[in-house]
C-alpha atoms as a PDB file:
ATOM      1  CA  UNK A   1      -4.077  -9.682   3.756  1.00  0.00           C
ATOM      2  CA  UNK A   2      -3.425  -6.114   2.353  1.00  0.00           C
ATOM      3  CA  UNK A   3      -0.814  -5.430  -0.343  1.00  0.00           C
ATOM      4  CA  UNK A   4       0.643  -1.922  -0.704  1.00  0.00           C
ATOM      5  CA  UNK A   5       2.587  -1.165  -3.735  1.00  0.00           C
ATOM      6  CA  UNK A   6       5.281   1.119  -2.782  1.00  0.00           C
ATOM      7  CA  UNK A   7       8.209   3.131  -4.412  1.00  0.00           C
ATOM      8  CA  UNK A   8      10.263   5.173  -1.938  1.00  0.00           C
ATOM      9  CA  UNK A   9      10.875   7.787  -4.495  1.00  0.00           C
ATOM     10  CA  UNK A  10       7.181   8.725  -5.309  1.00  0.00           C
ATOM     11  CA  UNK A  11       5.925  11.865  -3.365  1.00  0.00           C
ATOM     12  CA  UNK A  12       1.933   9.773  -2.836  1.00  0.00           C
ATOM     13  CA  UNK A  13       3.686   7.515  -0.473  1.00  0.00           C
ATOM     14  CA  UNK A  14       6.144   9.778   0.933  1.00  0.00           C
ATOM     15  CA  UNK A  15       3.077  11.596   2.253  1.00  0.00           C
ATOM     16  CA  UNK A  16       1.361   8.654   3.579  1.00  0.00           C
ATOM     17  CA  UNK A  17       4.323   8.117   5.609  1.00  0.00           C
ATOM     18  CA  UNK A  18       5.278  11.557   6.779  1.00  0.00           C
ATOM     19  CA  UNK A  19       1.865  11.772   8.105  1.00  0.00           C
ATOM     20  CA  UNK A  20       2.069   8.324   9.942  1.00  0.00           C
ATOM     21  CA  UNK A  21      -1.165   6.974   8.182  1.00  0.00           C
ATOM     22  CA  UNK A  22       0.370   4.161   6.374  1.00  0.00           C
ATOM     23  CA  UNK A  23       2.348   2.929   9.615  1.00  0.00           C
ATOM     24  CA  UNK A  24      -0.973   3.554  11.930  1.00  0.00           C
ATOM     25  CA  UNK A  25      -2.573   1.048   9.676  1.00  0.00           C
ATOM     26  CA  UNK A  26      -0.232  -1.285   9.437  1.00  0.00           C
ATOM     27  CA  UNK A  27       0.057  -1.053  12.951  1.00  0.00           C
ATOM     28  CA  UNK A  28      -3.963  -1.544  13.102  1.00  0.00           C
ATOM     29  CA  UNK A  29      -4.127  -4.332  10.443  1.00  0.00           C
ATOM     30  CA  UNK A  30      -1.397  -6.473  12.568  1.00  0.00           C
ATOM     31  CA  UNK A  31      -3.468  -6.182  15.487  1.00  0.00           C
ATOM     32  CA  UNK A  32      -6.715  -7.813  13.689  1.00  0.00           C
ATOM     33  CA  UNK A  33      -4.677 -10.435  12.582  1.00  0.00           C
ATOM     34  CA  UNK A  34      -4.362  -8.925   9.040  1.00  0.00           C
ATOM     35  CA  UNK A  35      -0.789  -9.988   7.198  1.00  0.00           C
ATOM     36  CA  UNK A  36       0.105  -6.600   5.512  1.00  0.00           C
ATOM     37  CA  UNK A  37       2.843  -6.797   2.793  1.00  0.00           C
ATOM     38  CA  UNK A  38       4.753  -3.869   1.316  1.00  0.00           C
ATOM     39  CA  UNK A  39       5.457  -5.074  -2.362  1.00  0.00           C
ATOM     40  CA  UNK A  40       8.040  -3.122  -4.248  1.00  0.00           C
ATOM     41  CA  UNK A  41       7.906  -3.399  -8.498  1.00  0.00           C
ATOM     42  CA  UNK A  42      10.129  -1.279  -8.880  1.00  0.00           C
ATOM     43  CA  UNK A  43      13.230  -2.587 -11.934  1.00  0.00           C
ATOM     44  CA  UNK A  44      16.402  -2.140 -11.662  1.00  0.00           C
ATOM     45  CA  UNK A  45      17.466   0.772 -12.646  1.00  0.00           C
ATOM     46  CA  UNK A  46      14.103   2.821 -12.037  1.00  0.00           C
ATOM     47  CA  UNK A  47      12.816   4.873  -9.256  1.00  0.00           C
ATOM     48  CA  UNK A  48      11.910   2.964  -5.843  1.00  0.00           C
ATOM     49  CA  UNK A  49      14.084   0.207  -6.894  1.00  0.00           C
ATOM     50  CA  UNK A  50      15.325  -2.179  -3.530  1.00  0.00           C
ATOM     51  CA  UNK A  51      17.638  -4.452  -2.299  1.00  0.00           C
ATOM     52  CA  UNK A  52      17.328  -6.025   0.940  1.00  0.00           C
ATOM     53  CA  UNK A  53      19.777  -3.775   2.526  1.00  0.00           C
ATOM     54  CA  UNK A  54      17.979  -0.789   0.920  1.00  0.00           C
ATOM     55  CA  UNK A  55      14.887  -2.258   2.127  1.00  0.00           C
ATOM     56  CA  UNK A  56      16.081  -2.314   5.577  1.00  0.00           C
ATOM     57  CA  UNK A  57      17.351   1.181   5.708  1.00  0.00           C
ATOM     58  CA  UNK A  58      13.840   2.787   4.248  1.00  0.00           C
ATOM     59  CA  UNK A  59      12.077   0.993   6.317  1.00  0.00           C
ATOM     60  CA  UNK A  60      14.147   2.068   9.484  1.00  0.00           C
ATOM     61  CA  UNK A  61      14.142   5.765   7.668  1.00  0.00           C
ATOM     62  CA  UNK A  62      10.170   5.814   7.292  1.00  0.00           C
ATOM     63  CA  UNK A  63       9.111   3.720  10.026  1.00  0.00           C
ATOM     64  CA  UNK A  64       7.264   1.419   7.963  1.00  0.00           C
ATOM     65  CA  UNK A  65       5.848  -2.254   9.629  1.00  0.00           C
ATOM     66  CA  UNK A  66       4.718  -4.334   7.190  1.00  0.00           C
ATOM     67  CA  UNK A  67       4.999  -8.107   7.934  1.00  0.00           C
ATOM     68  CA  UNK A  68       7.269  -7.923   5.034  1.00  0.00           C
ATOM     69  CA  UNK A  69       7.960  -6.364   1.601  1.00  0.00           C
ATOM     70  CA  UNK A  70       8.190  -8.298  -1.361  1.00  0.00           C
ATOM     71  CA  UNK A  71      10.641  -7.370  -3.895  1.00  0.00           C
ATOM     72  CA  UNK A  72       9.157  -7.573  -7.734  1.00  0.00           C
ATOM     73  CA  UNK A  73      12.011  -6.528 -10.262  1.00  0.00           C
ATOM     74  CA  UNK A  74      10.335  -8.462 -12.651  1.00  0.00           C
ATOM     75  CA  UNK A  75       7.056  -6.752 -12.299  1.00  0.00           C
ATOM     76  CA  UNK A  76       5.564 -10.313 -11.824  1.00  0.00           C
ATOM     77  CA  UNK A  77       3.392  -9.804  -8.943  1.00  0.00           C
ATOM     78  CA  UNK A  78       2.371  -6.074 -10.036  1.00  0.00           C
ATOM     79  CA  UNK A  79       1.040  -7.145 -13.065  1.00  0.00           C
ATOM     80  CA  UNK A  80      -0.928 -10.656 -12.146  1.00  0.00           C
ATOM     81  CA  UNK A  81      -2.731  -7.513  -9.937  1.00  0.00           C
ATOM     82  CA  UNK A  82      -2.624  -5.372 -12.356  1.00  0.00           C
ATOM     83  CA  UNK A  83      -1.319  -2.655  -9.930  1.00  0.00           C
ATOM     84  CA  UNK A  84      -0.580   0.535 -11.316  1.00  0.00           C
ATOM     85  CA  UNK A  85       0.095   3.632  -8.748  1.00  0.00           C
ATOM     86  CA  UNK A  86       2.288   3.579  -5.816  1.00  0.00           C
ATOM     87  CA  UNK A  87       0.536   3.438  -3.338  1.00  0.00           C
ATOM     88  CA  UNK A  88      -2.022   0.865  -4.951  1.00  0.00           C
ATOM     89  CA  UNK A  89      -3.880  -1.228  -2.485  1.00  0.00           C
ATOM     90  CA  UNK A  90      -5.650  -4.781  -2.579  1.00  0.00           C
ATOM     91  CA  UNK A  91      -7.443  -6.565   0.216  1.00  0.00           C
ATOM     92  CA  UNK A  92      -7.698  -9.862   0.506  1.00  0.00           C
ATOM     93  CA  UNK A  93     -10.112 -11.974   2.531  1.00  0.00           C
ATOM     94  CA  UNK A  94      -9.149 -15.097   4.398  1.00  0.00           C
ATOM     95  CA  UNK A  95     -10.822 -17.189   1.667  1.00  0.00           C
ATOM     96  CA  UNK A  96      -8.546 -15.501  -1.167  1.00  0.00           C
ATOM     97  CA  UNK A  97     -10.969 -13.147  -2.413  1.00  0.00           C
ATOM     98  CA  UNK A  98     -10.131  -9.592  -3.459  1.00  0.00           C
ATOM     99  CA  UNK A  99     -12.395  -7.810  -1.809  1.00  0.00           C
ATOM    100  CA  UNK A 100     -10.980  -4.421  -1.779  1.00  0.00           C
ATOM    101  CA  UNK A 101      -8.631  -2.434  -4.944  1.00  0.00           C
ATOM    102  CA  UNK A 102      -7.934   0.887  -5.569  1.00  0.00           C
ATOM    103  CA  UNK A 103      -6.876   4.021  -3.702  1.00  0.00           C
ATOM    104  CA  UNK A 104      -5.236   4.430   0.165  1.00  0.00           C
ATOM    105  CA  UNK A 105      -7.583   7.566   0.343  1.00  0.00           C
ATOM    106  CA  UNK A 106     -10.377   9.749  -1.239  1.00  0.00           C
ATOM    107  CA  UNK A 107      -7.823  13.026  -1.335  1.00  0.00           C
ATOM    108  CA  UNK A 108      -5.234  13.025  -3.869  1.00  0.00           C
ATOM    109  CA  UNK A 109      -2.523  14.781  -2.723  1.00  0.00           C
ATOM    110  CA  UNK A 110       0.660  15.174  -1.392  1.00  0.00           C
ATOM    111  CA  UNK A 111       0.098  17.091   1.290  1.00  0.00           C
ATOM    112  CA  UNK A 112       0.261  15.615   5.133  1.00  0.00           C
ATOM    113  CA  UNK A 113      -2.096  17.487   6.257  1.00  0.00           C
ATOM    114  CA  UNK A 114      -4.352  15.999   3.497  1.00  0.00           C
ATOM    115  CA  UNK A 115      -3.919  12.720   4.345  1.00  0.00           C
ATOM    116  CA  UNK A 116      -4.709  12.985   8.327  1.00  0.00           C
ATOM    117  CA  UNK A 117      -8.398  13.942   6.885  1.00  0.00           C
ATOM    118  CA  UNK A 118      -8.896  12.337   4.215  1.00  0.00           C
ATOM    119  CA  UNK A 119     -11.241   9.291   4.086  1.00  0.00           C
ATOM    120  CA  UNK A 120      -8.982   6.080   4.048  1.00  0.00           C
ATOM    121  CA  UNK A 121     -10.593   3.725   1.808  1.00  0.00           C
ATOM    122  CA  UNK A 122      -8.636   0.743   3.126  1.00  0.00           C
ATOM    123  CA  UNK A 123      -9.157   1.220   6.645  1.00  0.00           C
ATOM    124  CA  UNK A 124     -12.853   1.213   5.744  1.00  0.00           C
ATOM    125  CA  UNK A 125     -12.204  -1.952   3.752  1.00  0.00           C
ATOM    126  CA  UNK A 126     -10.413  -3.817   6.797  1.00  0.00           C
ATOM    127  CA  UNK A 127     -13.328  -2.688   9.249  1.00  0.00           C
ATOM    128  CA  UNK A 128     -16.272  -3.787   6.713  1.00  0.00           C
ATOM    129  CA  UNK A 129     -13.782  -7.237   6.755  1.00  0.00           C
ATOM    130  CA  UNK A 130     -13.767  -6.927  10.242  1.00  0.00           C
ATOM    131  CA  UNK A 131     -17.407  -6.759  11.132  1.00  0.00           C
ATOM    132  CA  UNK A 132     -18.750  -9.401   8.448  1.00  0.00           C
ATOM    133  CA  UNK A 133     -20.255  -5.988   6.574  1.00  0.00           C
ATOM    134  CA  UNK A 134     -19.936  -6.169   2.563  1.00  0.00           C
ATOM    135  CA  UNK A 135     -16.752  -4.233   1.364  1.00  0.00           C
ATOM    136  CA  UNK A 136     -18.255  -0.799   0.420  1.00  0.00           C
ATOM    137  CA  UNK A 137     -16.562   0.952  -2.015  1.00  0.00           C
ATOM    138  CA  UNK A 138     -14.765  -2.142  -3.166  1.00  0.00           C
ATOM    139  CA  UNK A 139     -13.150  -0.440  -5.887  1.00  0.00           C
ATOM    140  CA  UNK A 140     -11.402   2.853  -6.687  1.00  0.00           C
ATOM    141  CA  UNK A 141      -9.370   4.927  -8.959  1.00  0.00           C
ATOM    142  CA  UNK A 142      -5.950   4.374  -7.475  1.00  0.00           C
ATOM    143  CA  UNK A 143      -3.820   7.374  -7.531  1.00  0.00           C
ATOM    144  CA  UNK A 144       0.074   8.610  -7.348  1.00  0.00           C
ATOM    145  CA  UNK A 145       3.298   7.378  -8.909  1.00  0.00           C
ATOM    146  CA  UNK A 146       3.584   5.090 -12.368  1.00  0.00           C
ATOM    147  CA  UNK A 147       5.112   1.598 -11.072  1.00  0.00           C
ATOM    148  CA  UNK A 148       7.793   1.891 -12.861  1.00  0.00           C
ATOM    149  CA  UNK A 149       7.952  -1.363 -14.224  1.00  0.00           C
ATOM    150  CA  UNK A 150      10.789  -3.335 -16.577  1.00  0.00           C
END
């Protein structure tokens, strides 16, 4: 399972999905098998902040194909992961184990270009999954917006 922490106001994930790298992989973990969940802390109120209609319409807008987003106003889920960028990312294994946190990439920026050649820790992390292979990095400095939390 991967969770993304998203806010469709912060220019880190904008550029993840103008670039089509956060779709690709999505696309990529679905294949494997891998549940991928978009979760959204976001309060009300503060930047990012969904409904289910809005949720609908930036997905359409951006593409995006996570098995589903999860909406957090509460900041419930954020916190028990402690997640505090958007995009954050977390891997979990098939027994429940985080095997992966940190950073989408090795490149902060908001550039497109930058993130077409950057090295995607996560994709790593889902092909070390993959293979059996221990998780390597399996942690990183996540990078990008505050969640902007209650």
């Amino acid at each position: 399972m991967v969770l993304e922490w998203t806010n469709n106001g912060c220019p880190y994930v904008g550029h993840m999905y103008r670039s089509g790298v956060m779709q690709r992989l999505q696309r990529l973990a679905a294949a494997d098998g891998v549940v991928w969940f978009s979760v959204i802390s976001s309060a009300p109120g503060r930047q990012g902040y969904l409904t289910g209609p809005g949720v609908a319409a930036w997905k359409a807008s951006v593409g995006a194909e996570p098995a589903d987003v999860i909406l957090d106003p509460t900041g419930a889920l954020g916190r028990a992961f402690d997640a505090r960028t958007t995009p954050d990312m977390f891997v979990i294994d098939r027994q429940g184990r985080l095997v992966y946190a940190g950073a989408i990439d090795d490149k902060v920026s908001t550039d497109v270009a930058d993130a077409k050649t950057a090295h995607n820790y996560v994709a790593t992390a889902l092909a070390d999954l993959k293979a059996g292979r221990p998780i390597n990095p399996d942690r990183t400095v996540s990078y990008g917006c505050s969640v902007k939390y209650q």
